[in-house]
N, C-alpha and C. Protein backbone atom coordinates (compact mmCIF):
# COMPACT_ATOMS: atom_id res chain seq x y z
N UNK A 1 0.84 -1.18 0.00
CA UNK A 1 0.00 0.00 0.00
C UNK A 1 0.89 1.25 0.00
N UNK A 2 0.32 1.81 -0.76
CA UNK A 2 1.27 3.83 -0.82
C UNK A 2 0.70 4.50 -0.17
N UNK A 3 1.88 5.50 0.59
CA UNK A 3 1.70 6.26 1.55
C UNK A 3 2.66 7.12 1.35
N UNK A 4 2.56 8.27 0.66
CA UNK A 4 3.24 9.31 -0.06
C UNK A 4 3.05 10.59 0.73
N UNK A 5 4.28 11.38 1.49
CA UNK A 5 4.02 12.00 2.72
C UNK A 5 4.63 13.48 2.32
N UNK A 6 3.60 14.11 2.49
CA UNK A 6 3.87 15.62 2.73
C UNK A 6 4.24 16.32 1.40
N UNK A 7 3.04 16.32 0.47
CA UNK A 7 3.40 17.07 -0.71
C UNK A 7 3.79 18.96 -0.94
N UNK A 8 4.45 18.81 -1.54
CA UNK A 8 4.66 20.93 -1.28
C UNK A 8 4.67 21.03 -2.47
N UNK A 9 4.26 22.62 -2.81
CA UNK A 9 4.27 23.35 -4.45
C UNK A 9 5.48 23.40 -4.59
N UNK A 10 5.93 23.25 -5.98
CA UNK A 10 7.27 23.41 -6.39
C UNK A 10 7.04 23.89 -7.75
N UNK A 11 8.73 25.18 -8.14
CA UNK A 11 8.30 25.46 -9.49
C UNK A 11 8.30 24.25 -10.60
N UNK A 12 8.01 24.65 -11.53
CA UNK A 12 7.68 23.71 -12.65
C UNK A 12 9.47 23.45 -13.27
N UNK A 13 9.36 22.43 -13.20
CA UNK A 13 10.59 22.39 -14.57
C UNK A 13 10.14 22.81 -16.35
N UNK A 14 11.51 22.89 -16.47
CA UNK A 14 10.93 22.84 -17.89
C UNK A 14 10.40 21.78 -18.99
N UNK A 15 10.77 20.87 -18.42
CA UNK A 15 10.24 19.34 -19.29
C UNK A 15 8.82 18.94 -18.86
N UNK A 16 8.52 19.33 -17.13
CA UNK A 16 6.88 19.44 -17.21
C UNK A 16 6.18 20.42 -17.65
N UNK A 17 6.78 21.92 -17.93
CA UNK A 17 6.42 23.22 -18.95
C UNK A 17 5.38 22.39 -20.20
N UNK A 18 6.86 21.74 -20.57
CA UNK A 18 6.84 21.28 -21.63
C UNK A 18 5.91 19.93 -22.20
N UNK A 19 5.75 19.34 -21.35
CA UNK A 19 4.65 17.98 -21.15
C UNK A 19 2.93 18.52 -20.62
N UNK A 20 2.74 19.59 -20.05
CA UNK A 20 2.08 20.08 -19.54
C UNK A 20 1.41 21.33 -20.36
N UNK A 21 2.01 21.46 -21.54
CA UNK A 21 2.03 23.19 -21.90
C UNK A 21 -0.02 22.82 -22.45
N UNK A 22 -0.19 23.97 -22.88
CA UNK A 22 -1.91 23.76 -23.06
C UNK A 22 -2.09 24.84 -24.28
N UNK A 23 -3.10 25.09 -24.88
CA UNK A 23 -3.14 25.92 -25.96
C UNK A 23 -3.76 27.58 -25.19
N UNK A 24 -4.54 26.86 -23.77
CA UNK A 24 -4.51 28.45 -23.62
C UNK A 24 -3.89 28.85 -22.33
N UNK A 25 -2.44 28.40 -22.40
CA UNK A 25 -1.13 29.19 -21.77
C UNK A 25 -1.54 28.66 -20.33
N UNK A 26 -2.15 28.00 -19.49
CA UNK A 26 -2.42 27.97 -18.38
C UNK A 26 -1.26 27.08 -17.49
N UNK A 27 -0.56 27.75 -16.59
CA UNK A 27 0.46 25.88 -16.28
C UNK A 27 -0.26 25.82 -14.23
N UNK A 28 -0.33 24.49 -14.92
CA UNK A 28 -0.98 23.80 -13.50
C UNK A 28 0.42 23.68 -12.43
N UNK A 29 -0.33 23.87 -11.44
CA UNK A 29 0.52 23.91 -9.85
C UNK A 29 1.16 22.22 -10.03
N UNK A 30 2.16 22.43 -9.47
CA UNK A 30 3.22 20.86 -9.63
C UNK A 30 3.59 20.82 -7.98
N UNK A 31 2.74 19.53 -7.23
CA UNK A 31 3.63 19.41 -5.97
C UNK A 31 4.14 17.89 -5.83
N UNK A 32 5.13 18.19 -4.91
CA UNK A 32 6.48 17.29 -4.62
C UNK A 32 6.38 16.55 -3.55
N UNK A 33 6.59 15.31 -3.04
CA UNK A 33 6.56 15.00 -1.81
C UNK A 33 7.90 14.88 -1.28
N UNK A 34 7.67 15.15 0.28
CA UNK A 34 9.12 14.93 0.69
C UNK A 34 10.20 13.85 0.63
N UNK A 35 10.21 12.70 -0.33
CA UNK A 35 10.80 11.67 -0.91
C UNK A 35 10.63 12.18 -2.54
N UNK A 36 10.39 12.78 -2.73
CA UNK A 36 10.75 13.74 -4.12
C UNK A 36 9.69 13.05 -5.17
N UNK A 37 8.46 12.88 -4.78
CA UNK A 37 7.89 11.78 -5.80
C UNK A 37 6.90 13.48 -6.74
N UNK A 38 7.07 13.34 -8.05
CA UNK A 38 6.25 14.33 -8.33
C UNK A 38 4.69 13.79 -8.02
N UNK A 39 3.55 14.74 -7.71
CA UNK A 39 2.62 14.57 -7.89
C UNK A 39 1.83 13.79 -9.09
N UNK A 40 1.85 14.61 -10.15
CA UNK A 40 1.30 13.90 -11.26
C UNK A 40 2.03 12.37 -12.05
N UNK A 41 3.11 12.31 -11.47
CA UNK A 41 3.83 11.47 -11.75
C UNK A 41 3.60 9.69 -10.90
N UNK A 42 3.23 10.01 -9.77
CA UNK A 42 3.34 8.99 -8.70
C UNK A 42 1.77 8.96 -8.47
N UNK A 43 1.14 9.18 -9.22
CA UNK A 43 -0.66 9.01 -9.23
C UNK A 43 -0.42 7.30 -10.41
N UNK A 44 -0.09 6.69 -10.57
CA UNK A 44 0.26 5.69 -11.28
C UNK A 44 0.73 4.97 -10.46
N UNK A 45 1.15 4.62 -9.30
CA UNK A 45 1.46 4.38 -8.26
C UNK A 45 0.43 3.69 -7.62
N UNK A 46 -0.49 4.20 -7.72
CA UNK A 46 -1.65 4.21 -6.67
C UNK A 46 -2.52 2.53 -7.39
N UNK A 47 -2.93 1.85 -6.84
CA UNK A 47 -4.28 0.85 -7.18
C UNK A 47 -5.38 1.79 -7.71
N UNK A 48 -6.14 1.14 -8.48
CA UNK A 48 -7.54 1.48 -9.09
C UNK A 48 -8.54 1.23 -8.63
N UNK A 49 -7.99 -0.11 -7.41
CA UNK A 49 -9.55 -0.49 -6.72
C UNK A 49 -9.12 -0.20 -4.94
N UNK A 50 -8.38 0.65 -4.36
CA UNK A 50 -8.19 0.81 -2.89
C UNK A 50 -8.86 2.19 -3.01
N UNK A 51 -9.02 1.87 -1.62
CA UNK A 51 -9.67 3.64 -1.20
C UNK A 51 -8.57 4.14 -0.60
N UNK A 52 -8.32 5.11 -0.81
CA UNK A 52 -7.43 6.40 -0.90
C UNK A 52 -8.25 7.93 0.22
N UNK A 53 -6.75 8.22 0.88
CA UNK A 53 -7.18 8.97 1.34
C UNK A 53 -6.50 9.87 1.73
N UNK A 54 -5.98 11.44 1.63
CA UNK A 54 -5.69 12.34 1.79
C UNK A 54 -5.68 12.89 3.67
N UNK A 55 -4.57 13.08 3.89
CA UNK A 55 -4.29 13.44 5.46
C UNK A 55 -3.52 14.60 5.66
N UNK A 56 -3.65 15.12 6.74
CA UNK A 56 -2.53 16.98 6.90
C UNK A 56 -1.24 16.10 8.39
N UNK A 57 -0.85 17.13 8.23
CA UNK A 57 0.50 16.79 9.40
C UNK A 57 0.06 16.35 10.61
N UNK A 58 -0.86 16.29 11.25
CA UNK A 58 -1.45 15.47 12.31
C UNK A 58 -2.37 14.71 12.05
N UNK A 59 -1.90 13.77 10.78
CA UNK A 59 -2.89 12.62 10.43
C UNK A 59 -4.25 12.91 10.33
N UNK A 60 -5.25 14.30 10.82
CA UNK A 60 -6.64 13.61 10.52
C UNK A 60 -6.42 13.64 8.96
N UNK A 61 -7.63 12.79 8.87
CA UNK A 61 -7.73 12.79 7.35
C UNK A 61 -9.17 13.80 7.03
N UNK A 62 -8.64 14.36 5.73
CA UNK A 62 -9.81 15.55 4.96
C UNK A 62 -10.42 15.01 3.77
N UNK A 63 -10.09 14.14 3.13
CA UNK A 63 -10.91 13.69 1.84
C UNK A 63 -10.26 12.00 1.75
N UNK A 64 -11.68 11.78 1.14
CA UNK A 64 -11.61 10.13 0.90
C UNK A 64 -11.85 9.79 -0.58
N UNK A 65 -11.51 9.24 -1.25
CA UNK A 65 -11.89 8.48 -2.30
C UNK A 65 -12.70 7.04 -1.77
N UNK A 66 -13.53 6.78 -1.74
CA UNK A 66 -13.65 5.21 -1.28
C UNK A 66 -15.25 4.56 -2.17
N UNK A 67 -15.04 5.40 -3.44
CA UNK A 67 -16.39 5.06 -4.51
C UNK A 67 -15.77 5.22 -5.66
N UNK A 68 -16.28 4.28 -6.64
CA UNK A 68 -15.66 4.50 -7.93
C UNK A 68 -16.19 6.12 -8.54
N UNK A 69 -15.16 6.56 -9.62
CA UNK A 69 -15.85 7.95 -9.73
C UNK A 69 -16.05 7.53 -11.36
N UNK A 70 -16.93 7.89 -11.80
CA UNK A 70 -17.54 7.44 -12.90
C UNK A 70 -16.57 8.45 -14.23
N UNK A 71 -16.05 9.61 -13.82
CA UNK A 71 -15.60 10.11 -14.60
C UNK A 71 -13.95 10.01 -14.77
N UNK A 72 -13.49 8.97 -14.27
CA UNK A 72 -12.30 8.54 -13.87
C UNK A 72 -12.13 6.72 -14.56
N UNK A 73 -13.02 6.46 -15.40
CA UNK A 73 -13.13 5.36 -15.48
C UNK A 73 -13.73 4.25 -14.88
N UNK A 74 -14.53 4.84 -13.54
CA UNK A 74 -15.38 4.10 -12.76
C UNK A 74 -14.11 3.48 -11.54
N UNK A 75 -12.97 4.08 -11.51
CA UNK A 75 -11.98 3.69 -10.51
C UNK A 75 -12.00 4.32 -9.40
N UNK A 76 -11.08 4.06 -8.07
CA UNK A 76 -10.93 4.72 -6.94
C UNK A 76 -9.69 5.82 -7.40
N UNK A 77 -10.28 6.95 -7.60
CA UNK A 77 -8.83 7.64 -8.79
C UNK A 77 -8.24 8.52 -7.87
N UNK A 78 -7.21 8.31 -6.95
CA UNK A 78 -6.41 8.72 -6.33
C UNK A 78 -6.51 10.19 -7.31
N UNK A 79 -6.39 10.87 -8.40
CA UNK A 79 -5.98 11.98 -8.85
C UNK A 79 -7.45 12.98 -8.95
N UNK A 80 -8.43 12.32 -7.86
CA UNK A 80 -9.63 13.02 -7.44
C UNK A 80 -9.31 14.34 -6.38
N UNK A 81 -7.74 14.14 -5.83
CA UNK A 81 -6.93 15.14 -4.51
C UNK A 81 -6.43 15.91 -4.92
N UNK A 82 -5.68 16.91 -4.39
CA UNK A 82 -4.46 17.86 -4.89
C UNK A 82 -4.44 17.94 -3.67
N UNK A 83 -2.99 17.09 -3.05
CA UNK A 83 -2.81 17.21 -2.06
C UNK A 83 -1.57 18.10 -1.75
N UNK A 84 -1.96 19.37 -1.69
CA UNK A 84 -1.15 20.45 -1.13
C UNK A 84 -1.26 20.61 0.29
N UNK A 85 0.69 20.22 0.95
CA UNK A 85 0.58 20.15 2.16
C UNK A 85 0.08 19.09 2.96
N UNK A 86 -0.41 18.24 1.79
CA UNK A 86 -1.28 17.09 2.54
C UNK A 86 -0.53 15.58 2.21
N UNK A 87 -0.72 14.87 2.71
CA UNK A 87 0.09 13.38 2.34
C UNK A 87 -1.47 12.34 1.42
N UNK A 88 -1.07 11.24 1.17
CA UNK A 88 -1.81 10.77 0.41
C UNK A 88 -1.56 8.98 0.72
N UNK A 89 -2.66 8.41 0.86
CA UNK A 89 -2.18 7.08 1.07
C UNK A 89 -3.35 6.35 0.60
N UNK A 90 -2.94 4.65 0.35
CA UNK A 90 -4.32 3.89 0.05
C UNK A 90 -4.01 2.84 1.18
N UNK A 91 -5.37 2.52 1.50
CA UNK A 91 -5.97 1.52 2.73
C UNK A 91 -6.43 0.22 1.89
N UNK A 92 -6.30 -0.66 2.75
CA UNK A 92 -6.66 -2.24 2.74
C UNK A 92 -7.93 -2.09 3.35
N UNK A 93 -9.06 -2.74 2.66
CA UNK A 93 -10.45 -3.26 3.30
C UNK A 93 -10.98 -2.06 3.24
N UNK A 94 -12.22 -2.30 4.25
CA UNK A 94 -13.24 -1.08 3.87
C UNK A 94 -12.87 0.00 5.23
N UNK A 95 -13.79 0.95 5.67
CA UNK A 95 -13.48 2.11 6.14
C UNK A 95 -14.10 1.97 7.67
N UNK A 96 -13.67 2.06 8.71
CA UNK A 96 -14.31 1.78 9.89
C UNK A 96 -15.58 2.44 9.86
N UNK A 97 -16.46 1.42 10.79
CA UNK A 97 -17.74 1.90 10.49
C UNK A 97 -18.23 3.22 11.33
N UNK A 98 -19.58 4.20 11.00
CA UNK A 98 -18.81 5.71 11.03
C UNK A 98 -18.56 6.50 10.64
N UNK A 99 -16.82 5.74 9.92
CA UNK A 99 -16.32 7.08 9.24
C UNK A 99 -17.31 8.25 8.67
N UNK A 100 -16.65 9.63 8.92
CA UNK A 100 -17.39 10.69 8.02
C UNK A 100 -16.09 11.56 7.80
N UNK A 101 -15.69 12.18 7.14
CA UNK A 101 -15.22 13.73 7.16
C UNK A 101 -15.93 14.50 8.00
N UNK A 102 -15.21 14.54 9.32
CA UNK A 102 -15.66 15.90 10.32
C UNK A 102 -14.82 16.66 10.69
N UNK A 103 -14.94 17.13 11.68
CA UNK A 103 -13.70 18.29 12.19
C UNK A 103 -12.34 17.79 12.72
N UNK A 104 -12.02 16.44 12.85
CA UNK A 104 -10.74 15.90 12.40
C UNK A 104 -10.68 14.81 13.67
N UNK A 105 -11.79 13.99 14.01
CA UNK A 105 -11.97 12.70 14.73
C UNK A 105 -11.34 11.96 13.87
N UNK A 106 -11.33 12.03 13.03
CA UNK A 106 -11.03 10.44 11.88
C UNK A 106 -9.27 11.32 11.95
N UNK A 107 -8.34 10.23 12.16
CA UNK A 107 -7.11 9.84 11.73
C UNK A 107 -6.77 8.44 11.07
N UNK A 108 -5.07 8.44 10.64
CA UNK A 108 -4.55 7.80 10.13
C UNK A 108 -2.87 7.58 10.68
N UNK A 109 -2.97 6.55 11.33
CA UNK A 109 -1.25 6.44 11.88
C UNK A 109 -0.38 5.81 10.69
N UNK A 110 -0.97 5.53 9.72
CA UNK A 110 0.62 5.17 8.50
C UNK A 110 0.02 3.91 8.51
N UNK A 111 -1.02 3.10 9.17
CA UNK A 111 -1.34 1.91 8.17
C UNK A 111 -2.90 1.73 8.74
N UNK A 112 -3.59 2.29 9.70
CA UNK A 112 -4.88 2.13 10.21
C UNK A 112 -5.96 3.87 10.17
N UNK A 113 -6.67 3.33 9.68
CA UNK A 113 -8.04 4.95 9.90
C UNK A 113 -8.77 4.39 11.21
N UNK A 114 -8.28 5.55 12.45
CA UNK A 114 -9.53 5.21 13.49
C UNK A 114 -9.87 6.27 14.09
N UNK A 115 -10.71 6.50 15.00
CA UNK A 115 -11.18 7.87 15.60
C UNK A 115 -10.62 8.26 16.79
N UNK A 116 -9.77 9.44 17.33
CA UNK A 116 -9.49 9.74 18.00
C UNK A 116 -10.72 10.13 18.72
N UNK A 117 -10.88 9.36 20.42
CA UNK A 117 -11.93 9.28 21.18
C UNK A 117 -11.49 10.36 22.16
N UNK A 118 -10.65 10.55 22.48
CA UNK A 118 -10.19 11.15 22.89
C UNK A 118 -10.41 12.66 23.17
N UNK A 119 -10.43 13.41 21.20
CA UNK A 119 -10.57 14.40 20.61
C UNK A 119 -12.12 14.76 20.56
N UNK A 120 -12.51 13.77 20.46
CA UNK A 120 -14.02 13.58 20.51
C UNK A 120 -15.02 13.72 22.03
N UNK A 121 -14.57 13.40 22.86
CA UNK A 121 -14.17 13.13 24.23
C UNK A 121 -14.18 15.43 24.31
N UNK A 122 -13.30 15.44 23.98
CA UNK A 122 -12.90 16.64 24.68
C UNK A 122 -14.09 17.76 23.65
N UNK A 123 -14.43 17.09 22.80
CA UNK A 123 -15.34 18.38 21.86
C UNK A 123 -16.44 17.94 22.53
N UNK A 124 -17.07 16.47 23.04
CA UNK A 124 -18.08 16.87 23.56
C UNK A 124 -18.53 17.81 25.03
N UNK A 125 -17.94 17.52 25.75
CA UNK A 125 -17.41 18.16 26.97
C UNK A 125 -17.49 19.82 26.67
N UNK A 126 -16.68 20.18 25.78
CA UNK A 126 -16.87 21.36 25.47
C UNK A 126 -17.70 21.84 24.67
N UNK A 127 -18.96 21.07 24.29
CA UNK A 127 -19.68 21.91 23.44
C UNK A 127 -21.23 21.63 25.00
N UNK A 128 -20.85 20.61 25.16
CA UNK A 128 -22.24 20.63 26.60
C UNK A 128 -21.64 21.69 27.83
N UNK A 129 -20.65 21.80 28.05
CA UNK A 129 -20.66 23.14 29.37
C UNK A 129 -21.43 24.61 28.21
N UNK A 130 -20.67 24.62 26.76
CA UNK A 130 -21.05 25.87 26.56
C UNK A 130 -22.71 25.92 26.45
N UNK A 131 -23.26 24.76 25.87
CA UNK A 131 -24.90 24.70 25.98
C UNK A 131 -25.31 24.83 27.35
N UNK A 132 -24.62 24.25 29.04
CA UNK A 132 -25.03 24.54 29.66
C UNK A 132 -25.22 25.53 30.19
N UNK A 133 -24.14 26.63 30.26
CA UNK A 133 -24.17 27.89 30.35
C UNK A 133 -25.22 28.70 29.81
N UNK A 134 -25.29 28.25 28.34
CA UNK A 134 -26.48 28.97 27.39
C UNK A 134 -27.35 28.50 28.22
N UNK A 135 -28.12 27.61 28.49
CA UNK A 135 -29.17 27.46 29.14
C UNK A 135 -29.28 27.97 30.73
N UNK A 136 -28.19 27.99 31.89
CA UNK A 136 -28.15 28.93 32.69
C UNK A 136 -28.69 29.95 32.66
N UNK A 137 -28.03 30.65 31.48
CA UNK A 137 -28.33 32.55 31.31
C UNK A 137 -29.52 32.32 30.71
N UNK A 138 -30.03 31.66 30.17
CA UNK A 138 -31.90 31.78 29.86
C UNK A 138 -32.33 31.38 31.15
N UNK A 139 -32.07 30.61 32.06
CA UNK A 139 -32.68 29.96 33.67
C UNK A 139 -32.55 31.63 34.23
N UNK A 140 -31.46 32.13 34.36
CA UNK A 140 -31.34 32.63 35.31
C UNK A 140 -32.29 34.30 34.80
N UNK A 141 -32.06 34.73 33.25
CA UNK A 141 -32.94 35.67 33.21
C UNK A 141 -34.28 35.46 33.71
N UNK A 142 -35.13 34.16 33.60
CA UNK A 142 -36.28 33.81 33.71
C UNK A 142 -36.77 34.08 35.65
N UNK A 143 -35.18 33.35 35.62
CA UNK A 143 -35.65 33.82 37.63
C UNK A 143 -35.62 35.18 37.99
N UNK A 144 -34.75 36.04 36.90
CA UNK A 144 -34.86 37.74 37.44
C UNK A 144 -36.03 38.28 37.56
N UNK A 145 -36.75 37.74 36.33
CA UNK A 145 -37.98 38.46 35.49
C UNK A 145 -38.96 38.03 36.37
N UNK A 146 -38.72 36.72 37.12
CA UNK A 146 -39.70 36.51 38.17
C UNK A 146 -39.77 36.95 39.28
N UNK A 147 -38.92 36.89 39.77
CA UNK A 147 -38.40 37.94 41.30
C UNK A 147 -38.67 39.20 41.37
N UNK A 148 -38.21 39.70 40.37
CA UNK A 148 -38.74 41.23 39.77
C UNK A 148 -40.06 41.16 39.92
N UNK A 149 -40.80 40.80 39.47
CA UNK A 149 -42.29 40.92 39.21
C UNK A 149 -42.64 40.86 40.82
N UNK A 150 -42.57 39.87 41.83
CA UNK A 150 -42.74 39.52 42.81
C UNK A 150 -42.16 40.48 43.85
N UNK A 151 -41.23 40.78 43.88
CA UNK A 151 -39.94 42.17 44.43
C UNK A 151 -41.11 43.44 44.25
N UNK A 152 -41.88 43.56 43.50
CA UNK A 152 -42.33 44.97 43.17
C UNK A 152 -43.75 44.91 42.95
N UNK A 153 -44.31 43.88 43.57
CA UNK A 153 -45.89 43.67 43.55
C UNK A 153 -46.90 43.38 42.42
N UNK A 154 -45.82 42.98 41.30
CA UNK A 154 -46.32 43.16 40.12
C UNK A 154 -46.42 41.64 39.60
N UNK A 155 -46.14 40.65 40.21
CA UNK A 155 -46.36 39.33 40.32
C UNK A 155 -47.92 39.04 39.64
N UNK A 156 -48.02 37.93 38.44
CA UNK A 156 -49.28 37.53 38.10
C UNK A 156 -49.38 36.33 39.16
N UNK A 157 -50.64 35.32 38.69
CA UNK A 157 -50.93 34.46 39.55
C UNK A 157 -49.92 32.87 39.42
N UNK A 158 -49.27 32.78 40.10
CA UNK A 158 -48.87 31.01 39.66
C UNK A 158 -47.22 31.74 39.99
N UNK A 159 -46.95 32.75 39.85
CA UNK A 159 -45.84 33.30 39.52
C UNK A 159 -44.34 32.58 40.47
N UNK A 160 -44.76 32.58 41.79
CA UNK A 160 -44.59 31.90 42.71
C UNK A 160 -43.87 30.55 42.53
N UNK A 161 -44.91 29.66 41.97
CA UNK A 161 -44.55 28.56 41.59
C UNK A 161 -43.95 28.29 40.44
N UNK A 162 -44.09 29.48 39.19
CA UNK A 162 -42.86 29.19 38.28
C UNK A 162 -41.25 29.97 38.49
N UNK A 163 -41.76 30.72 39.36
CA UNK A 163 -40.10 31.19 40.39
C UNK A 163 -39.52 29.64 40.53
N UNK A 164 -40.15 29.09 40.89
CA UNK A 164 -39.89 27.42 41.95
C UNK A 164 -39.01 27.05 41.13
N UNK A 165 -39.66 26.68 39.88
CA UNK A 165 -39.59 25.65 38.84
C UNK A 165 -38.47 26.26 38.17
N UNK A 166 -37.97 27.07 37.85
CA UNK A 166 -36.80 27.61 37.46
C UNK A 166 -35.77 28.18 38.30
N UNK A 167 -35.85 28.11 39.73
CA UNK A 167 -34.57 28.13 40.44
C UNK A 167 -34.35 26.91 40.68
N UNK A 168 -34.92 25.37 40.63
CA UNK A 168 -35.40 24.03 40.29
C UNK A 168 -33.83 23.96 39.34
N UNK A 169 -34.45 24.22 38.21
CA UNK A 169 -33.80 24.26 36.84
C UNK A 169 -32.04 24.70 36.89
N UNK A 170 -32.13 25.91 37.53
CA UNK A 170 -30.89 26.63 37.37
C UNK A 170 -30.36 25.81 38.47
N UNK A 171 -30.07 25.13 39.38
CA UNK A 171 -29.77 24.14 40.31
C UNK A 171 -29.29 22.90 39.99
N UNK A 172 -30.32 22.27 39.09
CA UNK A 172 -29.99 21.08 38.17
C UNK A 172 -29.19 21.76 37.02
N UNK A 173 -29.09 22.39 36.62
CA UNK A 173 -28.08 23.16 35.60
C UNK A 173 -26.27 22.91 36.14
N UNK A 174 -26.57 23.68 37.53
CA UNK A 174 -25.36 23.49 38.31
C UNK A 174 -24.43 22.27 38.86
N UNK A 175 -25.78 21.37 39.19
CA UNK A 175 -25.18 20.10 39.81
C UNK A 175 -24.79 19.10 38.51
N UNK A 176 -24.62 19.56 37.47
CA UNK A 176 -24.66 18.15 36.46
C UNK A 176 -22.93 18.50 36.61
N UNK A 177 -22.77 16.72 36.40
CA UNK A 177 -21.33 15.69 37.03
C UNK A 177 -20.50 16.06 35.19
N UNK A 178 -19.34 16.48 35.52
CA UNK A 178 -18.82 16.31 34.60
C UNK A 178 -18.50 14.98 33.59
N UNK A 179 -18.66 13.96 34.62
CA UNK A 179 -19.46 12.57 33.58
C UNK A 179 -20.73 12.98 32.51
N UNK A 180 -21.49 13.89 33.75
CA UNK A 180 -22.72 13.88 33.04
C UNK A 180 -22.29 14.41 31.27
N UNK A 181 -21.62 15.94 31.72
CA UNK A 181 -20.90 16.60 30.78
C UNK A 181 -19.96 16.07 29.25
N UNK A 182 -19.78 14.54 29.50
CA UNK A 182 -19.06 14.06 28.65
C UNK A 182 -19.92 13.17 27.97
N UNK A 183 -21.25 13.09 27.87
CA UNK A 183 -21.78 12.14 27.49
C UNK A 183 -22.69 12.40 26.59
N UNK A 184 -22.58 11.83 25.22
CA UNK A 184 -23.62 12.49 23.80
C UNK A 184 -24.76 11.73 23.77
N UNK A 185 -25.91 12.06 23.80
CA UNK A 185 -26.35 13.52 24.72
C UNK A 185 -26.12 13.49 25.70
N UNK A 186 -26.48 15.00 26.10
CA UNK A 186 -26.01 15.16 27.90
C UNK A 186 -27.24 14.74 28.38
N UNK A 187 -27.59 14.55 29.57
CA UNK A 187 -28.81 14.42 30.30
C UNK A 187 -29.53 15.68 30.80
N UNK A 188 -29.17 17.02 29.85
CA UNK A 188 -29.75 17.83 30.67
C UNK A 188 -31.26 18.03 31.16
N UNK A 189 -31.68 18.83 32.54
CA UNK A 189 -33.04 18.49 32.96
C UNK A 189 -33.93 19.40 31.97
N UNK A 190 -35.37 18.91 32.48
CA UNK A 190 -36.03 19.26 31.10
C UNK A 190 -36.11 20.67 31.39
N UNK A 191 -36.33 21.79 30.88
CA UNK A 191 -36.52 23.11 30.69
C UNK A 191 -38.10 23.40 31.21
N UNK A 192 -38.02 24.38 32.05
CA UNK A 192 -39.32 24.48 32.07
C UNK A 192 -40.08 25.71 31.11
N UNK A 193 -41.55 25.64 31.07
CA UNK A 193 -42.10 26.53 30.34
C UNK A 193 -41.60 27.85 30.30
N UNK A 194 -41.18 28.96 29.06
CA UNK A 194 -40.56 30.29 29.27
C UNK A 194 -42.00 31.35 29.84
N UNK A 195 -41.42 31.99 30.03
CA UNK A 195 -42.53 32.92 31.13
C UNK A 195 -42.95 34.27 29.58
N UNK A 196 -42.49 34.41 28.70
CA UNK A 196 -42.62 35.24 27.70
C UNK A 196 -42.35 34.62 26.53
């Protein structure tokens, strides 16, 4: 299997000028990998039937080939990439199950695609404190707006009891376990009715 690492732009020679030239003057970007393989050159290299997949300097991977492309001959056409800056490799078997292109869970250590849990782990964590917060500052306006009303005699009827139910809320907001916090979905408590 090929695993072609760390391509960079390089100027053109003149014999790819020259292999490359076009009738309307255009010359395509030429990159190099750091074992000197030219790009367009080392796409011949590659199998017709592996899935292929494009990675940056900390292995996640950003694009997959792993379907024939119909305009390629119906092959897995490695020359579907332009991997600038990016490395390029083909995999054995199919793709752990899952896989997607996301914000860079999916890696590649040089012969396996698996998901850093880890990374994943830490985005969920950080995207449930920031929702919990968001939901705090809606709890906690809701308890101003109630207190207020009540503070200044201006309290409707029940008011009382939806004070309750949302200092309730903003409480259970507070006490959730950073277990809780790591877990897709979170368990947050249910929201109670908004007062406006």
């Amino acid at each position: 299997m090929k695993n072609i690492k760390n391509f960079q732009l390089v100027e053109a020679t003149q014999a790819q000028l020259k292999t490359f030239n076009n009738p309307e003057g255009d010359i395509p970007l030429f990159l190099k990998s750091e074992s000197g393989f030219d790009w367009y050159e080392c796409q011949k290299l590659f199998a017709d039937d592996t899935i292929k997949i494009m990675y940056d300097r900390d292995n996640v991977i950003r694009s997959v080939v792993d379907a024939p492309v119909p305009q390629r001959g119906n092959t897995l056409a490695v020359s579907m990439f332009f991997p600038l800056d990016m490395s390029v490799a083909e995999i054995e078997g199919p793709l752990p199950d899952g896989f997607e292109i996301d914000s860079g869970s999916w890696k590649f250590d040089g012969t396996a695609v698996y998901r850093d849990e880890a990374l994943v782990s830490e985005r969920t964590t950080a995207y449930n404190e920031n929702r919990r917060n968001y939901l705090a500052g809606v709890a906690a306006t809701n308890v101003a707006m109630l207190q207020a009303g009540i503070d200044q005699n201006r309290g409707r009827e029940g008011d009382a009891d939806v004070l309750a139910e949302w200092q309730t809320y903003l409480c259970n907001l507070r006490d959730m376990t950073p277990e809780q916090l790591q877990l897709s979905p979170a368990p947050f408590p249910d929201t109670p009715a908004p007062i406006i």
